[in-house]
Protein backbone atom coordinates (compact mmCIF):
# COMPACT_ATOMS: atom_id res chain seq x y z
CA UNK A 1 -24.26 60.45 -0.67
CA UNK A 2 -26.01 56.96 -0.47
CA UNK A 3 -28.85 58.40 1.77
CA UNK A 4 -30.49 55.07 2.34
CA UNK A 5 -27.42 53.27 3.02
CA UNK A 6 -26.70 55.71 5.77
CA UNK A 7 -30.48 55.11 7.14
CA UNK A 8 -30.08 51.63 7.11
CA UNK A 9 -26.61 51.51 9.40
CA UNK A 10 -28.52 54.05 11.66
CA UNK A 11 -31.05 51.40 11.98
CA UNK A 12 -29.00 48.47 12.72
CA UNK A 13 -26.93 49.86 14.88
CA UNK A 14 -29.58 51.42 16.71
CA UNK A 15 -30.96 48.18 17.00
CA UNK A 16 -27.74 46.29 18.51
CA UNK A 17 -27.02 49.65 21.05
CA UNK A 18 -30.85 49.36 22.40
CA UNK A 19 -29.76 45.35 23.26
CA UNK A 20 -26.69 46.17 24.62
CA UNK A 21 -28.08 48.45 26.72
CA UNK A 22 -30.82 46.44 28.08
CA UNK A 23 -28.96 43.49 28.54
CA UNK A 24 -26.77 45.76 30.65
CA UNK A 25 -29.42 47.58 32.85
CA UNK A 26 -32.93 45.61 32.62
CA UNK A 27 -31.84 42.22 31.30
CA UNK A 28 -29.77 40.90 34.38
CA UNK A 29 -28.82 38.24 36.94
CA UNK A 30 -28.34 38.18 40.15
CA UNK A 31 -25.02 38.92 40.81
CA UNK A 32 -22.48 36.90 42.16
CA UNK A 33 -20.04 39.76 44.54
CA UNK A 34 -17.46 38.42 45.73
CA UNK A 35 -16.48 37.76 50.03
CA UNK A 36 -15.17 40.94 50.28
CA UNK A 37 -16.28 43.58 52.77
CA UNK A 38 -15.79 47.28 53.09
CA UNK A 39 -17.32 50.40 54.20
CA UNK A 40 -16.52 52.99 51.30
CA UNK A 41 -16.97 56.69 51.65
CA UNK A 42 -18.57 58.20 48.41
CA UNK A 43 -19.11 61.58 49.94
CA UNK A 44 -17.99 62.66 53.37
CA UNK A 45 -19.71 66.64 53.26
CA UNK A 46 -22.52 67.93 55.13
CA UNK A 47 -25.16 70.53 55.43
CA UNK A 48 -26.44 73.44 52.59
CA UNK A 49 -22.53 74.79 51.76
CA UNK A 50 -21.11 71.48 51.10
CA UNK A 51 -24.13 70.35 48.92
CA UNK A 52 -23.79 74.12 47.06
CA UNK A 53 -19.80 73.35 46.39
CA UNK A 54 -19.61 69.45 46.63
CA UNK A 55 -16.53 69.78 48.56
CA UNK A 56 -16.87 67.45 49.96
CA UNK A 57 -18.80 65.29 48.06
CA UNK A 58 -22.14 64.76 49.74
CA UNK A 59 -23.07 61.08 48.42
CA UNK A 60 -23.12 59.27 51.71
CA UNK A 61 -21.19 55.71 52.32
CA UNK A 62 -21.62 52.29 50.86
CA UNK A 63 -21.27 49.24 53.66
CA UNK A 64 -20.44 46.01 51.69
CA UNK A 65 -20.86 42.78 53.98
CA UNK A 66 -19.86 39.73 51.71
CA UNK A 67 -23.10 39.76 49.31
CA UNK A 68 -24.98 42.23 51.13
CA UNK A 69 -24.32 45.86 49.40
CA UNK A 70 -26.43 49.11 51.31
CA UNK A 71 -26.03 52.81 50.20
CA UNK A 72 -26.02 55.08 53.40
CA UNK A 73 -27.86 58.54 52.79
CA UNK A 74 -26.59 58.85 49.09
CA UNK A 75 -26.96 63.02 48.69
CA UNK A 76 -26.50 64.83 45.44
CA UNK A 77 -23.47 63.76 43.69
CA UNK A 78 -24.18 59.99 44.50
CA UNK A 79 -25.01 58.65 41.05
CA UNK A 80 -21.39 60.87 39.60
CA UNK A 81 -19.65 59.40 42.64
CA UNK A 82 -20.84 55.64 41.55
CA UNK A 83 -19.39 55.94 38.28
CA UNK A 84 -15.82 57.56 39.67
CA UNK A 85 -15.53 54.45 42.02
CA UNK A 86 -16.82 52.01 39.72
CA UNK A 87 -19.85 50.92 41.76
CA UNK A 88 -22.17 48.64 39.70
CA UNK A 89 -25.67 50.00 40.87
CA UNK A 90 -27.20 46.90 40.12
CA UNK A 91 -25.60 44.29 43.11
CA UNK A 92 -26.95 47.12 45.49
CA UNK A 93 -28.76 45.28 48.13
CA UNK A 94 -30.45 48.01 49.87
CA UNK A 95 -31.21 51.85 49.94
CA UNK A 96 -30.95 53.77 53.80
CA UNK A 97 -31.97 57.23 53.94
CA UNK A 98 -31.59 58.80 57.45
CA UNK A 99 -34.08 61.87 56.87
CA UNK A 100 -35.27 64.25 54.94
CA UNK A 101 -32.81 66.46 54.22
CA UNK A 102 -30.73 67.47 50.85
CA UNK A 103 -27.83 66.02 51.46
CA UNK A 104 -29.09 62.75 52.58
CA UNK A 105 -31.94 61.99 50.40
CA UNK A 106 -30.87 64.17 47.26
CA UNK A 107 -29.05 61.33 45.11
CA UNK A 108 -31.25 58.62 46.00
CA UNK A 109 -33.97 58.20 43.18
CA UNK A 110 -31.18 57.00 40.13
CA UNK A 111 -29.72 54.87 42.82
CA UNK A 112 -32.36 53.42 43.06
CA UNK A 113 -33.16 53.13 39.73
CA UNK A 114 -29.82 51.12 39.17
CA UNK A 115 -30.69 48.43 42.05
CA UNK A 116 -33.88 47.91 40.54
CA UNK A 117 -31.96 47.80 37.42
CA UNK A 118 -33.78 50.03 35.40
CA UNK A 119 -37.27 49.91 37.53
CA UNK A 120 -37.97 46.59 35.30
CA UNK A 121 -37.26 44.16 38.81
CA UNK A 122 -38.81 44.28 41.67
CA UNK A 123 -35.48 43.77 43.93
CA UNK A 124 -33.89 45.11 46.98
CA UNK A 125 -34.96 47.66 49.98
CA UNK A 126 -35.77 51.00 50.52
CA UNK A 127 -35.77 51.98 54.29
CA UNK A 128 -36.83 55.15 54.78
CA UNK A 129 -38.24 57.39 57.83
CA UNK A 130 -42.52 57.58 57.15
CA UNK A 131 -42.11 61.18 56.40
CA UNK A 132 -39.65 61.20 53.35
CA UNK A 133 -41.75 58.44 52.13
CA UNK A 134 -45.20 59.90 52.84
CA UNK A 135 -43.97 64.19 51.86
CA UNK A 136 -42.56 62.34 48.89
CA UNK A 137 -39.37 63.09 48.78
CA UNK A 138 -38.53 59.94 47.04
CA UNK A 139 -41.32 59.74 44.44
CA UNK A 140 -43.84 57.11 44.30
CA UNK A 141 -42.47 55.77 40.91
CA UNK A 142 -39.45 54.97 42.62
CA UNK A 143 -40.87 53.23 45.84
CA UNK A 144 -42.35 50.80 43.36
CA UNK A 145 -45.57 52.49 42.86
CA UNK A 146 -46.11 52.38 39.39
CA UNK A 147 -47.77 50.42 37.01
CA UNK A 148 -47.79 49.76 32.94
CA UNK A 149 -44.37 49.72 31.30
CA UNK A 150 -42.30 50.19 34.90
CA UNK A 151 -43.17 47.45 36.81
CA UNK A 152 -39.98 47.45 39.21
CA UNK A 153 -39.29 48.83 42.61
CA UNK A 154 -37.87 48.28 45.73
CA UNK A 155 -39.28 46.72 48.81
CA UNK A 156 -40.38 49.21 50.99
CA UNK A 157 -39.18 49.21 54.94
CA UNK A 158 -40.40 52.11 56.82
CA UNK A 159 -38.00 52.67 59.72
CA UNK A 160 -39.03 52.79 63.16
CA UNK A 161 -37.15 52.74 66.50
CA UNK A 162 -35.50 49.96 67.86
CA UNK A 163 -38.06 47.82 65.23
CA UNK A 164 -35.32 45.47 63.47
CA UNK A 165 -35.06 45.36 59.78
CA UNK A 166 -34.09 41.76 59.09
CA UNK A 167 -32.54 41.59 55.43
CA UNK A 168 -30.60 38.04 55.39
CA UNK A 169 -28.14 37.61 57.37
CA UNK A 170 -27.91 41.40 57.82
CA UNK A 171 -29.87 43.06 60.62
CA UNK A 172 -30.36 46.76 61.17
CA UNK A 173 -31.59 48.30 63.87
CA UNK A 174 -32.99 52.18 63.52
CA UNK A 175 -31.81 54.59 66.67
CA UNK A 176 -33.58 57.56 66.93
CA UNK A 177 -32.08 60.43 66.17
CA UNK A 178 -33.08 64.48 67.16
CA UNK A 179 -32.25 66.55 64.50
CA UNK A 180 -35.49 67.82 62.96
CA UNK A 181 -38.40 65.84 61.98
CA UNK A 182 -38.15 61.99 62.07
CA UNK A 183 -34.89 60.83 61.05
CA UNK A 184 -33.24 57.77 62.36
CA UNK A 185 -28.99 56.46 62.81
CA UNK A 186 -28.66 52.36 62.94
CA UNK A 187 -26.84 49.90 64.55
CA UNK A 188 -25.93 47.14 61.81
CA UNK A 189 -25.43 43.78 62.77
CA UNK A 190 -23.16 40.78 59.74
CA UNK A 191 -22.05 37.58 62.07
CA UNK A 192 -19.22 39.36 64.66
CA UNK A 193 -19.34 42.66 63.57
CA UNK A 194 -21.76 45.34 64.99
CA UNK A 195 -21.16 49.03 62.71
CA UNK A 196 -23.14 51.89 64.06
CA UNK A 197 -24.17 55.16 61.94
CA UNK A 198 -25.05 58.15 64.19
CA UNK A 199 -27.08 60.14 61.26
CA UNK A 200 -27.25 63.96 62.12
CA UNK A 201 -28.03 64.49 65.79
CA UNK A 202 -27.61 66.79 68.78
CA UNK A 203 -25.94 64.80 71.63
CA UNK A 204 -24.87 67.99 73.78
CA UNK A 205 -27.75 69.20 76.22
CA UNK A 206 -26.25 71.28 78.61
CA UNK A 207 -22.33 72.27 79.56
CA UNK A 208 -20.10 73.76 82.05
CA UNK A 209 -19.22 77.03 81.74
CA UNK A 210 -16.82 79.72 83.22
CA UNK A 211 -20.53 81.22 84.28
CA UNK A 212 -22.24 78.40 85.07
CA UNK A 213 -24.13 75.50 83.28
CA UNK A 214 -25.60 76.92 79.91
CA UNK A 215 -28.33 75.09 77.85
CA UNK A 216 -27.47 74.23 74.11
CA UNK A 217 -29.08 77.08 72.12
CA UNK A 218 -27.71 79.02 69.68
CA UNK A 219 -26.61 77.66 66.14
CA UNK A 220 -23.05 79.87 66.29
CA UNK A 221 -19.91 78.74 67.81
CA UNK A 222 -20.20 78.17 71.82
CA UNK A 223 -16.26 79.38 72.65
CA UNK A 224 -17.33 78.93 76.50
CA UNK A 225 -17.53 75.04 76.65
CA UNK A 226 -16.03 73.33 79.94
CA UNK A 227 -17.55 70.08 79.98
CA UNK A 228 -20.84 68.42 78.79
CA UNK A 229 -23.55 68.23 82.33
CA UNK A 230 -26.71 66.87 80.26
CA UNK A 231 -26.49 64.59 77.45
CA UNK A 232 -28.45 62.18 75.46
CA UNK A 233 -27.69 59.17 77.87
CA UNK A 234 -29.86 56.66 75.11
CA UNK A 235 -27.43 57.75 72.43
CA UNK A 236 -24.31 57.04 74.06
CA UNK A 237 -25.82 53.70 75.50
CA UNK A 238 -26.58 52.09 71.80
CA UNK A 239 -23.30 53.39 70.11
CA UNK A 240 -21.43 52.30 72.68
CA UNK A 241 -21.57 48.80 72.01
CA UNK A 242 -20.94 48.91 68.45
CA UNK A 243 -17.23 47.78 66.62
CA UNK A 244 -16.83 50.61 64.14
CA UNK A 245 -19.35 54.00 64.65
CA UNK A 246 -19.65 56.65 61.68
CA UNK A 247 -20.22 59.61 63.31
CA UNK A 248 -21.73 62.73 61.40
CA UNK A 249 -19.57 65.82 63.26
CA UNK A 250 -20.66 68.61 61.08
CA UNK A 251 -17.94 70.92 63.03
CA UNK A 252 -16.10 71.12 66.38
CA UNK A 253 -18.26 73.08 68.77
CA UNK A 254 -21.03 74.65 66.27
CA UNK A 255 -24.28 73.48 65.33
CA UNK A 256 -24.56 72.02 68.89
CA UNK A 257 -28.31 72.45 69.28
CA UNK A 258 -28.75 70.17 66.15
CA UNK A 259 -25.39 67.95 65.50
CA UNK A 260 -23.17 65.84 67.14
CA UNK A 261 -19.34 67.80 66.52
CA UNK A 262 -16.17 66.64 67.44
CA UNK A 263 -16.77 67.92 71.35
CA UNK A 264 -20.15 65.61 71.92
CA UNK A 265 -18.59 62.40 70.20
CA UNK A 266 -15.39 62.57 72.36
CA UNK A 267 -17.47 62.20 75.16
CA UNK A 268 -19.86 59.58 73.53
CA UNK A 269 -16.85 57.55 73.08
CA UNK A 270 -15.12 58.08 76.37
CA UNK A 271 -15.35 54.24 78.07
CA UNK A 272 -17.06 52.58 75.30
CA UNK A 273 -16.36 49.51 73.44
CA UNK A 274 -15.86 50.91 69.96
CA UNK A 275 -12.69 49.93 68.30
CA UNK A 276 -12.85 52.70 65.75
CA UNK A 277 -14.50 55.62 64.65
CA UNK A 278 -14.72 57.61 61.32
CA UNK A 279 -15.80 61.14 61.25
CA UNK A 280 -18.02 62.22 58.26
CA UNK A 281 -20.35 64.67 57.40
CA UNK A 282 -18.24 67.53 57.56
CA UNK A 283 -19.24 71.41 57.40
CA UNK A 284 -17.22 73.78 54.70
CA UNK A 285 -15.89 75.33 57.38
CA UNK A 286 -14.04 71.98 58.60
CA UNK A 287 -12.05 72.55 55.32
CA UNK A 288 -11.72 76.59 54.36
CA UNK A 289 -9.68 78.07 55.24
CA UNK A 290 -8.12 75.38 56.80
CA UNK A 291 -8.32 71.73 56.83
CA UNK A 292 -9.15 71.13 60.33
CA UNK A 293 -10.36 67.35 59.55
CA UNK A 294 -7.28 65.35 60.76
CA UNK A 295 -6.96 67.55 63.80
CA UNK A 296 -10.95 67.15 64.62
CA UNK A 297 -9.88 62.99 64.78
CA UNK A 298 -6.85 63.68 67.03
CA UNK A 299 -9.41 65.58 69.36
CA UNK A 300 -11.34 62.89 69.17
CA UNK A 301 -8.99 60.52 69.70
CA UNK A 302 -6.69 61.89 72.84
CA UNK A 303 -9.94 62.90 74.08
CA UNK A 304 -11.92 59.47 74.51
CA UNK A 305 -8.52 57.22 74.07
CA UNK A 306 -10.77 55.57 71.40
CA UNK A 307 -8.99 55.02 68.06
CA UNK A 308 -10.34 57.80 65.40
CA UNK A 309 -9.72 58.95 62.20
CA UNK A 310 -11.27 61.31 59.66
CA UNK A 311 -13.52 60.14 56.62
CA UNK A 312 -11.92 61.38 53.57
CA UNK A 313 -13.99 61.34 49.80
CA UNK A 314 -12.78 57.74 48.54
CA UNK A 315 -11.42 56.09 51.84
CA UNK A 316 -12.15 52.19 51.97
CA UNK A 317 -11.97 50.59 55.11
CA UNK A 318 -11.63 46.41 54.96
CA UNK A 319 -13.72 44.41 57.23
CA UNK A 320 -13.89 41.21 59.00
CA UNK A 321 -17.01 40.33 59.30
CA UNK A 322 -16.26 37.74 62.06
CA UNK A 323 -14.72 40.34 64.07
CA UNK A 324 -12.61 43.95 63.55
């Protein structure tokens, strides 16, 4: 066996693999994407049991505006779910995560690792609630913090309220949303088109009953709903006036005291302006033993008179960015 022969091919080709490689994830340009836009579901699961089974995926969305590219609250299976649809990390403008939970937050770090292609540029944003960023949940290495060999990173944006996030010709607008700690849904504003994300929220406060008006309390099923009395009145004002709203359901009519379900966003939508919404974020139980998805969006939709269909793992809706 020519032992040195072998060493030297090793070496060589070792060589021309390391170059390859960093031309491909450190050694970049700008890129040039193309006009289209889209709103692309990576992942449309929600809470512990889908992030346990990944069934649905939980990886969040990707809105694509022309040459603006933003990853919505990419969750666990995000960086597996870029390579199955063929997203190239590095043209990723920017980096949302809602809050500080799992499946929101849980995928983010190698995305962001891609848009700063490799952590060797310092290029696009990270907008994140204070707390993930201060508790750490995205490390300091990968909010740019770092020094030495590293010297990449994203630009920070800490979210607050209603305090606009202007990134180009893209402006985002955090809503406040009550589910837990801090943890905020946007309106997102690209020339006509206004897209609003509701993040996990509770919209139900109080409802009709066959007693008499009950307060939102308990996490199981509430199988005595009438109608919705109190509401969050600031919720259903911003999302109102949005184009397209991506609504995180969780479930029909459980989980009320902490999400929106399928019974709060019929009423959210009920005389609004939206031309379409996309339920996401769904519960294992919206799928086992039944698929209940399709039927949650004709609820939806015979209830408000608002078009509405379910998010399903892979669905790609095409936008107009100068109007639905």
């Amino acid at each position: 066996m020519d032992l040195e022969g072998l060493d030297r091919e090793l070496r060589e080709k070792t060589i021309y693999g390391i170059e390859l490689a960093r031309e491909r994830f450190r050694k970049r340009k700008e890129p040039n994407n193309n006009k289209e836009s889209f709103i692309l579901f990576a992942g449309t699961g929600g809470n512990p049991e889908a992030v346990l089974t990944q069934n649905p995926y939980t990886a969040g969305f990707i809105i694509k505006l022309e040459q603006f590219i933003m990853w919505v609250d990419p969750g666990p299976s995000a960086i597996v779910r870029a390579r199955e649809l063929n997203i190239d990390l590095g043209s990723i403008s920017a980096v949302y995560i809602s809050h500080g939970h799992q499946d929101h937050y849980g995928g983010a770090e190698p995305i962001i690792e891609g848009m700063c292609w490799g952590m060797f540029a310092r290029r696009g944003f990270l907008l994140a609630p204070g707390k993930v960023l201060d508790d750490r949940m995205i490390s300091p290495f990968h909010q740019g913090i770092n020094t030495g060999f590293y010297s990449g990173g994203p630009e920070v944006v800490v979210l607050k309220a209603l305090t606009p996030v202007e990134m180009g010709k893209v402006t985002v607008i955090p809503v406040a949303a009550y589910h837990g700690e801090e943890n905020y849904g946007f309106i997102l504003k690209y020339k006509n088109l206004a897209i609003g994300y509701t993040s996990d929220t509770n919209y139900i406060l109080s409802y009709q009953s066959l007693t008499g008006i009950k307060k939102v309390e308990r996490m199981g099923p509430v199988n005595d709903f009438l109608e919705i009395v109190d509401y969050r009145e600031d919720l259903k004002k911003f999302f109102s006036e949005v184009d397209i709203l991506i609504a995180n359901v969780t479930a029909h009519n459980s989980w009320m005291h902490r999400h929106l379900t399928t019974l709060g966003l019929a009423h959210l939508l009920k005389d609004s302006k939206v031309k379409l919404a996309v339920l996401t974020h769904f519960n294992y139980c919206c799928l086992y033993p039944e698929d209940l998805r399709d039927k949650m969006a004709r609820y939806v939709r015979e209830k408000s008179g608002i078009k509405t269909i379910a998010g399903k793992d892979g669905l790609k809706l095409e936008l107009n960015p100068e109007g639905v």
